[in-house]
N, C-alpha and C. Protein backbone atom coordinates (compact mmCIF):
# COMPACT_ATOMS: atom_id res chain seq x y z
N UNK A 1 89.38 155.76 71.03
CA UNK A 1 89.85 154.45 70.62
C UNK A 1 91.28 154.22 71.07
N UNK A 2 92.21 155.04 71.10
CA UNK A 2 93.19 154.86 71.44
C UNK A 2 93.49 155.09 72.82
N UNK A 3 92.66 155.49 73.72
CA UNK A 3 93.01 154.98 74.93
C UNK A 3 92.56 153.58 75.52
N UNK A 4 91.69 153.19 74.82
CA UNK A 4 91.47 151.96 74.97
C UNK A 4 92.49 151.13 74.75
N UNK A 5 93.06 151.16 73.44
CA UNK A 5 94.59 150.56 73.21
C UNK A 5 95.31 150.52 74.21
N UNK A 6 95.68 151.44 74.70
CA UNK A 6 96.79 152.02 75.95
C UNK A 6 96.48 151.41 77.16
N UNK A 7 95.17 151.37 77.38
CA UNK A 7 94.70 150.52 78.64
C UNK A 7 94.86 149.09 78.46
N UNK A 8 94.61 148.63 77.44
CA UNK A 8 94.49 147.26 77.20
C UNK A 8 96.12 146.97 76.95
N UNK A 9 97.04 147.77 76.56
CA UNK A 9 98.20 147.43 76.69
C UNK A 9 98.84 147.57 78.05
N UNK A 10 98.27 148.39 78.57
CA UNK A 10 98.86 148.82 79.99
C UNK A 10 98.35 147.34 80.83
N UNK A 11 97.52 146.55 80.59
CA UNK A 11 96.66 145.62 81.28
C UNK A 11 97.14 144.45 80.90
N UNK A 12 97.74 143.72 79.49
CA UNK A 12 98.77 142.95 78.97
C UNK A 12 99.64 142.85 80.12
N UNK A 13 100.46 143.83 79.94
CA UNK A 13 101.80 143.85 81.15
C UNK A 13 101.78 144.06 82.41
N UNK A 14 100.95 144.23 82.37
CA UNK A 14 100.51 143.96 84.37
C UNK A 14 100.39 142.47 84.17
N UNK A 15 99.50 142.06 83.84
CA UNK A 15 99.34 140.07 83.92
C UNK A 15 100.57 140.11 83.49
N UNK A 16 101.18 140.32 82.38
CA UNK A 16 102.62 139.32 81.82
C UNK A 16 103.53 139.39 83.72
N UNK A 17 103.44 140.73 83.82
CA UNK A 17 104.69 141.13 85.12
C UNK A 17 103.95 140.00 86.22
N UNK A 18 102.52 139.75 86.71
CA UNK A 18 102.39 139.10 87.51
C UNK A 18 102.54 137.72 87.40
N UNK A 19 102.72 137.20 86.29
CA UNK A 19 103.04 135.95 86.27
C UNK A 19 104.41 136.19 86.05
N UNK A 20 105.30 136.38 85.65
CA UNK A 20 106.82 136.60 85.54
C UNK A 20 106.63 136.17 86.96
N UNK A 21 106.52 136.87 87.79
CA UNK A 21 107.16 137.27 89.23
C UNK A 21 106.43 135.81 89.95
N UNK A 22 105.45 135.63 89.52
CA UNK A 22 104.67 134.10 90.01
C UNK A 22 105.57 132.81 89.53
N UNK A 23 106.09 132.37 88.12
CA UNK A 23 107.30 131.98 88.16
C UNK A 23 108.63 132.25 88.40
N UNK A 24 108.58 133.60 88.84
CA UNK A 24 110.00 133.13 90.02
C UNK A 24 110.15 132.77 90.87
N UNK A 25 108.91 133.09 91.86
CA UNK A 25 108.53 132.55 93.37
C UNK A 25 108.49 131.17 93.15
N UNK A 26 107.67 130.37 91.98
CA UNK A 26 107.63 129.20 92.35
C UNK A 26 109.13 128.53 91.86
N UNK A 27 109.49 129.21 90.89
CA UNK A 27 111.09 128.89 90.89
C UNK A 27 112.28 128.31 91.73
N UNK A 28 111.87 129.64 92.71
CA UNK A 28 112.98 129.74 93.56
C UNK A 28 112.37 128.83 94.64
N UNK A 29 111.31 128.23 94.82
CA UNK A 29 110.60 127.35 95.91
C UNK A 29 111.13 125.99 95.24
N UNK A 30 110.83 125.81 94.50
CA UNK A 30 111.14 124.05 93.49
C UNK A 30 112.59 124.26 93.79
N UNK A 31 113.65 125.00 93.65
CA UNK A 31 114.70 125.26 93.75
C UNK A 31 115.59 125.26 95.43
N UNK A 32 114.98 125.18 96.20
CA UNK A 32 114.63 125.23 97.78
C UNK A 32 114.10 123.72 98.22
N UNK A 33 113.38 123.08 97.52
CA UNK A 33 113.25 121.86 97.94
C UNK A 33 114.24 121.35 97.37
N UNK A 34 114.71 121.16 95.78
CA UNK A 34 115.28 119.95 95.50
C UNK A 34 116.70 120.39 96.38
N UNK A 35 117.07 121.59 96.63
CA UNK A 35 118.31 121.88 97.20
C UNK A 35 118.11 120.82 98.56
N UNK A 36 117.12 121.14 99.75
CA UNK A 36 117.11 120.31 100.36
C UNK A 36 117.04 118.77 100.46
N UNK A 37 116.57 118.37 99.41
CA UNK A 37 116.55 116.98 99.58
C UNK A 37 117.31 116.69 99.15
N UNK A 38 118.25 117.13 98.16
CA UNK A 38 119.89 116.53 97.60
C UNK A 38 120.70 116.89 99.27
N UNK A 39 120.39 117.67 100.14
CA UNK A 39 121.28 117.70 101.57
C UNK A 39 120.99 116.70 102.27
N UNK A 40 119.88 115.91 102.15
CA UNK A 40 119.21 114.34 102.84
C UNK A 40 119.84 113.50 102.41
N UNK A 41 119.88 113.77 101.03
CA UNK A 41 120.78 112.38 100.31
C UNK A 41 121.95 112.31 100.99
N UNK A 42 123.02 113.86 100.65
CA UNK A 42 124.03 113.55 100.84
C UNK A 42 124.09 112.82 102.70
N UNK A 43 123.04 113.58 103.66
CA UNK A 43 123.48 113.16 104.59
C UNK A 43 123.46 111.53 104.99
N UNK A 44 122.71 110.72 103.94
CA UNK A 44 122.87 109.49 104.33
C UNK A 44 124.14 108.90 103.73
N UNK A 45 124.59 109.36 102.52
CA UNK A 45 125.79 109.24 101.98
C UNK A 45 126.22 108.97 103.18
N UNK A 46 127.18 109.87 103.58
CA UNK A 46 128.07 110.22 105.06
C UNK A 46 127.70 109.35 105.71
N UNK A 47 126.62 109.32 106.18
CA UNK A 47 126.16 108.02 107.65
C UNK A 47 126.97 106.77 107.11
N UNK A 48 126.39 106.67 105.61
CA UNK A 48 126.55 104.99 105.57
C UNK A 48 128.22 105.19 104.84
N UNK A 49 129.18 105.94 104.40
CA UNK A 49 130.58 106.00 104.66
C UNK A 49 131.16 105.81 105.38
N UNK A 50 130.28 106.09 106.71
CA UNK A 50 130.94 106.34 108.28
C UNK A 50 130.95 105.11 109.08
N UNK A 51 129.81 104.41 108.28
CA UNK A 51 129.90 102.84 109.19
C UNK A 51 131.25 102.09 109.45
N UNK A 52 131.18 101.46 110.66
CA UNK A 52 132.88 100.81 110.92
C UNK A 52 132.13 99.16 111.25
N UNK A 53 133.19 98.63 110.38
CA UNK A 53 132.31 96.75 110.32
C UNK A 53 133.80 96.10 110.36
N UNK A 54 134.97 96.59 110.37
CA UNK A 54 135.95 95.95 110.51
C UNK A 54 136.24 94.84 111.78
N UNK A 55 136.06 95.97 113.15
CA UNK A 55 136.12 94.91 114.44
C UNK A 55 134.50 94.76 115.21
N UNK A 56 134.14 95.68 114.45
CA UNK A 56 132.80 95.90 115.53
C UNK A 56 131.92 95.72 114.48
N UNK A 57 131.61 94.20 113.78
CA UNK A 57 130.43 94.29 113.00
C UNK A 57 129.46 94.75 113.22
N UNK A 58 128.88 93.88 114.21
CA UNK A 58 127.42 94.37 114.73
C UNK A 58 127.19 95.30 115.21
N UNK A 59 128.34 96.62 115.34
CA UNK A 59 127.27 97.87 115.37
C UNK A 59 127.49 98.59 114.23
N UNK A 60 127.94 97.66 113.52
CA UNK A 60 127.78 98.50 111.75
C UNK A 60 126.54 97.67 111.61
N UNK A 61 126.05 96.46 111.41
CA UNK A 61 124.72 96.30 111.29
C UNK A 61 123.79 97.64 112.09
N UNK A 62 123.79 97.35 113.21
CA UNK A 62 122.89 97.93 114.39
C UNK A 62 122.66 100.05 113.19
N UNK A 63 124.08 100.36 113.11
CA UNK A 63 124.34 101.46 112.36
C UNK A 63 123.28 101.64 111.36
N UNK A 64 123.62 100.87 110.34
CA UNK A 64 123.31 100.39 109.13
C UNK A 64 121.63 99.93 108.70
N UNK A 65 121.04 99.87 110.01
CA UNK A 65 119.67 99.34 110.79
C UNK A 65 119.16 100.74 110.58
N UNK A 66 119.71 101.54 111.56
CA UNK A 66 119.09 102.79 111.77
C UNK A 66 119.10 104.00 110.47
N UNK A 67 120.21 104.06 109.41
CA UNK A 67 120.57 104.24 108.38
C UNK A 67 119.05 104.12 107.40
N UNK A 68 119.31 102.56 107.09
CA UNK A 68 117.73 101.93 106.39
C UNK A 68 116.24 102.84 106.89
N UNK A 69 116.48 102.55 108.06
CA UNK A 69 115.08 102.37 108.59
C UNK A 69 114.48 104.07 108.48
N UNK A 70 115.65 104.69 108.76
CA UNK A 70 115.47 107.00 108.32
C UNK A 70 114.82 106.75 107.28
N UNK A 71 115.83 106.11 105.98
CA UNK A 71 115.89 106.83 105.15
C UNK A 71 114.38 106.06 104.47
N UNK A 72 114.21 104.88 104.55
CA UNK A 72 113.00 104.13 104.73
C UNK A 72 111.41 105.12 104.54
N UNK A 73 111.62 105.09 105.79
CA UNK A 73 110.09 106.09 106.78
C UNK A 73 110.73 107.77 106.10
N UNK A 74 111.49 108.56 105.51
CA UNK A 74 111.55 109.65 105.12
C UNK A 74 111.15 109.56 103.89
N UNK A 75 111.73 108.48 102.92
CA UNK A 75 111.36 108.64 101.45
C UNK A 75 109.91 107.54 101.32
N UNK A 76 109.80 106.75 102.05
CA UNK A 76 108.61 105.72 101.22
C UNK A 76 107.54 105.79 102.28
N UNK A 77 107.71 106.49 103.32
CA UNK A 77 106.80 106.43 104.53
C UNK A 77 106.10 105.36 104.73
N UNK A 78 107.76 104.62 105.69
CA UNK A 78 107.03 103.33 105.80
C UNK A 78 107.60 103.20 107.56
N UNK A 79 106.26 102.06 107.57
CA UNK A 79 106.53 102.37 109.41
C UNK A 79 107.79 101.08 110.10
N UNK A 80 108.79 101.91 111.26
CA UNK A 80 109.67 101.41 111.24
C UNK A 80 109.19 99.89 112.13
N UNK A 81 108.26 99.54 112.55
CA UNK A 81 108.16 98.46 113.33
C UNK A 81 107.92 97.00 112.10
N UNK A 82 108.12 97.43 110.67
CA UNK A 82 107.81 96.41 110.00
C UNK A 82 109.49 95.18 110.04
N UNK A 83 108.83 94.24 109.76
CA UNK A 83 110.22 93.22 110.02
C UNK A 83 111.04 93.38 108.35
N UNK A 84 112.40 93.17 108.55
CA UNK A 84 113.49 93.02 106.87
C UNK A 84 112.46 91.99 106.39
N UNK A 85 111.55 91.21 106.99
CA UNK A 85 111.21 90.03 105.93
C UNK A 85 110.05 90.74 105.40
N UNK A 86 109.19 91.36 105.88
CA UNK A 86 107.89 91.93 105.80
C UNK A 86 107.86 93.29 104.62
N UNK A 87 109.46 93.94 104.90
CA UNK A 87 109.61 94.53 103.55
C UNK A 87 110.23 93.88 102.59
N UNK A 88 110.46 93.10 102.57
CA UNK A 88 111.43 92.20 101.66
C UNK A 88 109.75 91.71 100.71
N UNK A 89 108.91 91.06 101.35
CA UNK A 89 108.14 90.61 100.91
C UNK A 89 106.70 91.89 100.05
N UNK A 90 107.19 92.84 100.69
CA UNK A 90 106.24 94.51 100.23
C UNK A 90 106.99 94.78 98.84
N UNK A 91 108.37 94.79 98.98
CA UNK A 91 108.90 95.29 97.79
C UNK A 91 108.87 94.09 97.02
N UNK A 92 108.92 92.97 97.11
CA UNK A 92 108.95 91.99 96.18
C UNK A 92 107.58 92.61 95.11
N UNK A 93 106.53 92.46 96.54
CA UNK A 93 105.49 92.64 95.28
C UNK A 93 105.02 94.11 94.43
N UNK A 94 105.83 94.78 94.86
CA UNK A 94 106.19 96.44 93.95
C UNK A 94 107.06 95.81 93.23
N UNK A 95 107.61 94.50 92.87
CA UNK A 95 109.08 94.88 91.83
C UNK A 95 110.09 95.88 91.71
N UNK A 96 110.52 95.93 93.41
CA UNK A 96 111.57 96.83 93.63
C UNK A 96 112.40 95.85 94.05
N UNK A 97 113.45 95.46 93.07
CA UNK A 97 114.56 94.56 93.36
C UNK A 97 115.33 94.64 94.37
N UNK A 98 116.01 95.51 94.07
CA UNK A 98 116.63 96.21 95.21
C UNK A 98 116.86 96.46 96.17
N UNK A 99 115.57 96.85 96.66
CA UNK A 99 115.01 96.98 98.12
C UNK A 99 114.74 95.83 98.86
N UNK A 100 114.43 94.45 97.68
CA UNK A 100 114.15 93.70 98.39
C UNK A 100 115.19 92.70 98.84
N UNK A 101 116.28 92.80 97.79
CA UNK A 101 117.57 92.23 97.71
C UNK A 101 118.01 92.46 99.50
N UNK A 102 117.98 93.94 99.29
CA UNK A 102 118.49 94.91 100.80
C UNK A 102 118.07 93.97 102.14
N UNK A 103 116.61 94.09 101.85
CA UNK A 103 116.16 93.70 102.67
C UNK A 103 116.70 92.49 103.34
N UNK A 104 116.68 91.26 102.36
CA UNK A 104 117.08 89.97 102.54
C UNK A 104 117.92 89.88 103.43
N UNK A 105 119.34 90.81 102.77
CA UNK A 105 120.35 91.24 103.18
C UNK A 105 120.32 91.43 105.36
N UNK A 106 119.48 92.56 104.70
CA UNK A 106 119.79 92.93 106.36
C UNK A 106 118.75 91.86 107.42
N UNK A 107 117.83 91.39 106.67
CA UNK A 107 116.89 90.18 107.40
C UNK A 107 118.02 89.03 108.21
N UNK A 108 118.90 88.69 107.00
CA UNK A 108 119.79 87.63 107.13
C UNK A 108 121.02 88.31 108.68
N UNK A 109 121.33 89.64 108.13
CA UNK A 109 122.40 89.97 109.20
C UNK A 109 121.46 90.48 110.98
N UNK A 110 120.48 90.56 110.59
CA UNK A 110 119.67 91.03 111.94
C UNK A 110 119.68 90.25 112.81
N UNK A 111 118.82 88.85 112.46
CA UNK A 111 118.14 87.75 113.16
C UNK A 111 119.12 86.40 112.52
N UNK A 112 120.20 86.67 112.35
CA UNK A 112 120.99 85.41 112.26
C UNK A 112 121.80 85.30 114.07
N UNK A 113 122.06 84.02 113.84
CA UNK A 113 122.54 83.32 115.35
C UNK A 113 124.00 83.45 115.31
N UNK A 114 124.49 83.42 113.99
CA UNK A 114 126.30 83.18 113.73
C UNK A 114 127.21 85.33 113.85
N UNK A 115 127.89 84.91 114.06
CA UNK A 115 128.99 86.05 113.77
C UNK A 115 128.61 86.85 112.75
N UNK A 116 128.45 88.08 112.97
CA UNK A 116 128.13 88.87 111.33
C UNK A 116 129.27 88.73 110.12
N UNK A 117 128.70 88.34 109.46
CA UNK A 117 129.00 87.95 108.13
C UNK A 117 129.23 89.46 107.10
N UNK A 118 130.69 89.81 107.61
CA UNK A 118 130.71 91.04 107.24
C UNK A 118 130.83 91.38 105.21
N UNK A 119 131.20 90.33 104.36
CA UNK A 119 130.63 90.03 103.33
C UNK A 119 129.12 90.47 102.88
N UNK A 120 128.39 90.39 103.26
CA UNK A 120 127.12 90.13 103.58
C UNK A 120 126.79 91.87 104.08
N UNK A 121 127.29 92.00 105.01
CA UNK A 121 127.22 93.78 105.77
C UNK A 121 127.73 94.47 104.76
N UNK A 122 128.76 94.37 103.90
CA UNK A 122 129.22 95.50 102.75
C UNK A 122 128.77 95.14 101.69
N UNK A 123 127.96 94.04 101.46
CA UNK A 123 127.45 93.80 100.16
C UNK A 123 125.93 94.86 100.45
N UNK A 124 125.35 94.19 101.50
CA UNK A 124 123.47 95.27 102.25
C UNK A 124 124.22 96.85 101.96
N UNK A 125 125.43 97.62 102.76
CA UNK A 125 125.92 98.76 102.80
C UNK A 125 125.73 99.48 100.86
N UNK A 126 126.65 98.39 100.03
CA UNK A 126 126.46 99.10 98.27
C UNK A 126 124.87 98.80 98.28
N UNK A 127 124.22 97.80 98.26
CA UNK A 127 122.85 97.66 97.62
C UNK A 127 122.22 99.44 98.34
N UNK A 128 122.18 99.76 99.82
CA UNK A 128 121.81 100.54 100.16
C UNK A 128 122.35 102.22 98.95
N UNK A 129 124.21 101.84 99.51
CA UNK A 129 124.18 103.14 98.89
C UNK A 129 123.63 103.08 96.86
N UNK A 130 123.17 102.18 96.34
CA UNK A 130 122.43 102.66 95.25
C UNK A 130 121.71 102.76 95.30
N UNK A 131 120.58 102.47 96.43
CA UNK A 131 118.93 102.96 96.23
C UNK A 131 119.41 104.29 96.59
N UNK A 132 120.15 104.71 97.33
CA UNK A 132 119.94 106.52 97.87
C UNK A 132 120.72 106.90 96.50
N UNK A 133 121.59 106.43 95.93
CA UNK A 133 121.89 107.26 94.24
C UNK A 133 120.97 107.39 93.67
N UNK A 134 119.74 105.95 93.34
CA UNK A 134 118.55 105.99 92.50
C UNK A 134 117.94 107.05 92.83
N UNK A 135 117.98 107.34 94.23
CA UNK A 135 117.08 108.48 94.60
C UNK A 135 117.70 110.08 94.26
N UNK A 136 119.16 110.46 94.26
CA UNK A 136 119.74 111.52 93.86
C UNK A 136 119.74 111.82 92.90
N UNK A 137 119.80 110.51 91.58
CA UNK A 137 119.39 110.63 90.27
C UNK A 137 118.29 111.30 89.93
N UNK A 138 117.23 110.71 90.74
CA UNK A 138 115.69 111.46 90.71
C UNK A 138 115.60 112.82 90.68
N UNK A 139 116.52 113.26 91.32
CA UNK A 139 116.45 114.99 91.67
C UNK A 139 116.96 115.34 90.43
């Protein structure tokens, strides 16, 4: 009888040890992604810090284009040939304000005829940098 005990205790701690060691692996994996994707965030941070709209609007739009459109197709996998109005009108109907606000935003600075309206370029630039906070928050 009592080696039965001993076995059955010896057999307890083998499973307890293999799952221990099964949540650390997956630990240290969950721990490995969110590390990486807080390095995505930050790297759009930087991009969109780095934009220059002072003399050279339009290639802070053009910038600011390519910025969107990454971080776009990386987090919502969405395809880049869609038009600012076409997501403007996608997120409207998700009730993602935001995005669609953005959108407007950069619809208006893309395919407008006048001088970029650099008002307008740093207002699209904050709306942007809070969807990528909303998204750092997430992590």
């Amino acid at each position: 009888m009592e080696l039965v005990n001993i076995v059955s205790i010896v057999l307890v701690v083998i499973i307890l040890i293999v799952v221990i060691l099964y949540l650390i692996y997956a630990n240290r994996k969950l721990t490995e992604k969110i590390r990486t994707a807080k390095q995505r965030i930050n790297y759009y941070k930087e991009r969109l810090a780095n934009i220059e709209y002072d003399n050279r609007a339009q290639k802070g739009v053009e910038e600011l284009d390519k910025i969107a459109r990454d971080f776009l197709k990386e987090k919502l996998d969405l395809d880049y040939n869609l038009t600012y109005k076409e997501l403007k009108e996608k997120f409207k109907k998700e009730s993602k304000a935001k995005y669609s606000e953005f959108c407007k935003f950069m619809s208006e600075l893309m395919y407008s005829d006048n001088r970029v309206d650099i008002l307008k370029l740093k207002k699209a630039i904050n709306i942007l940098q809070d969807i990528i906070e909303d998204w750092d928050i997430k992590l």
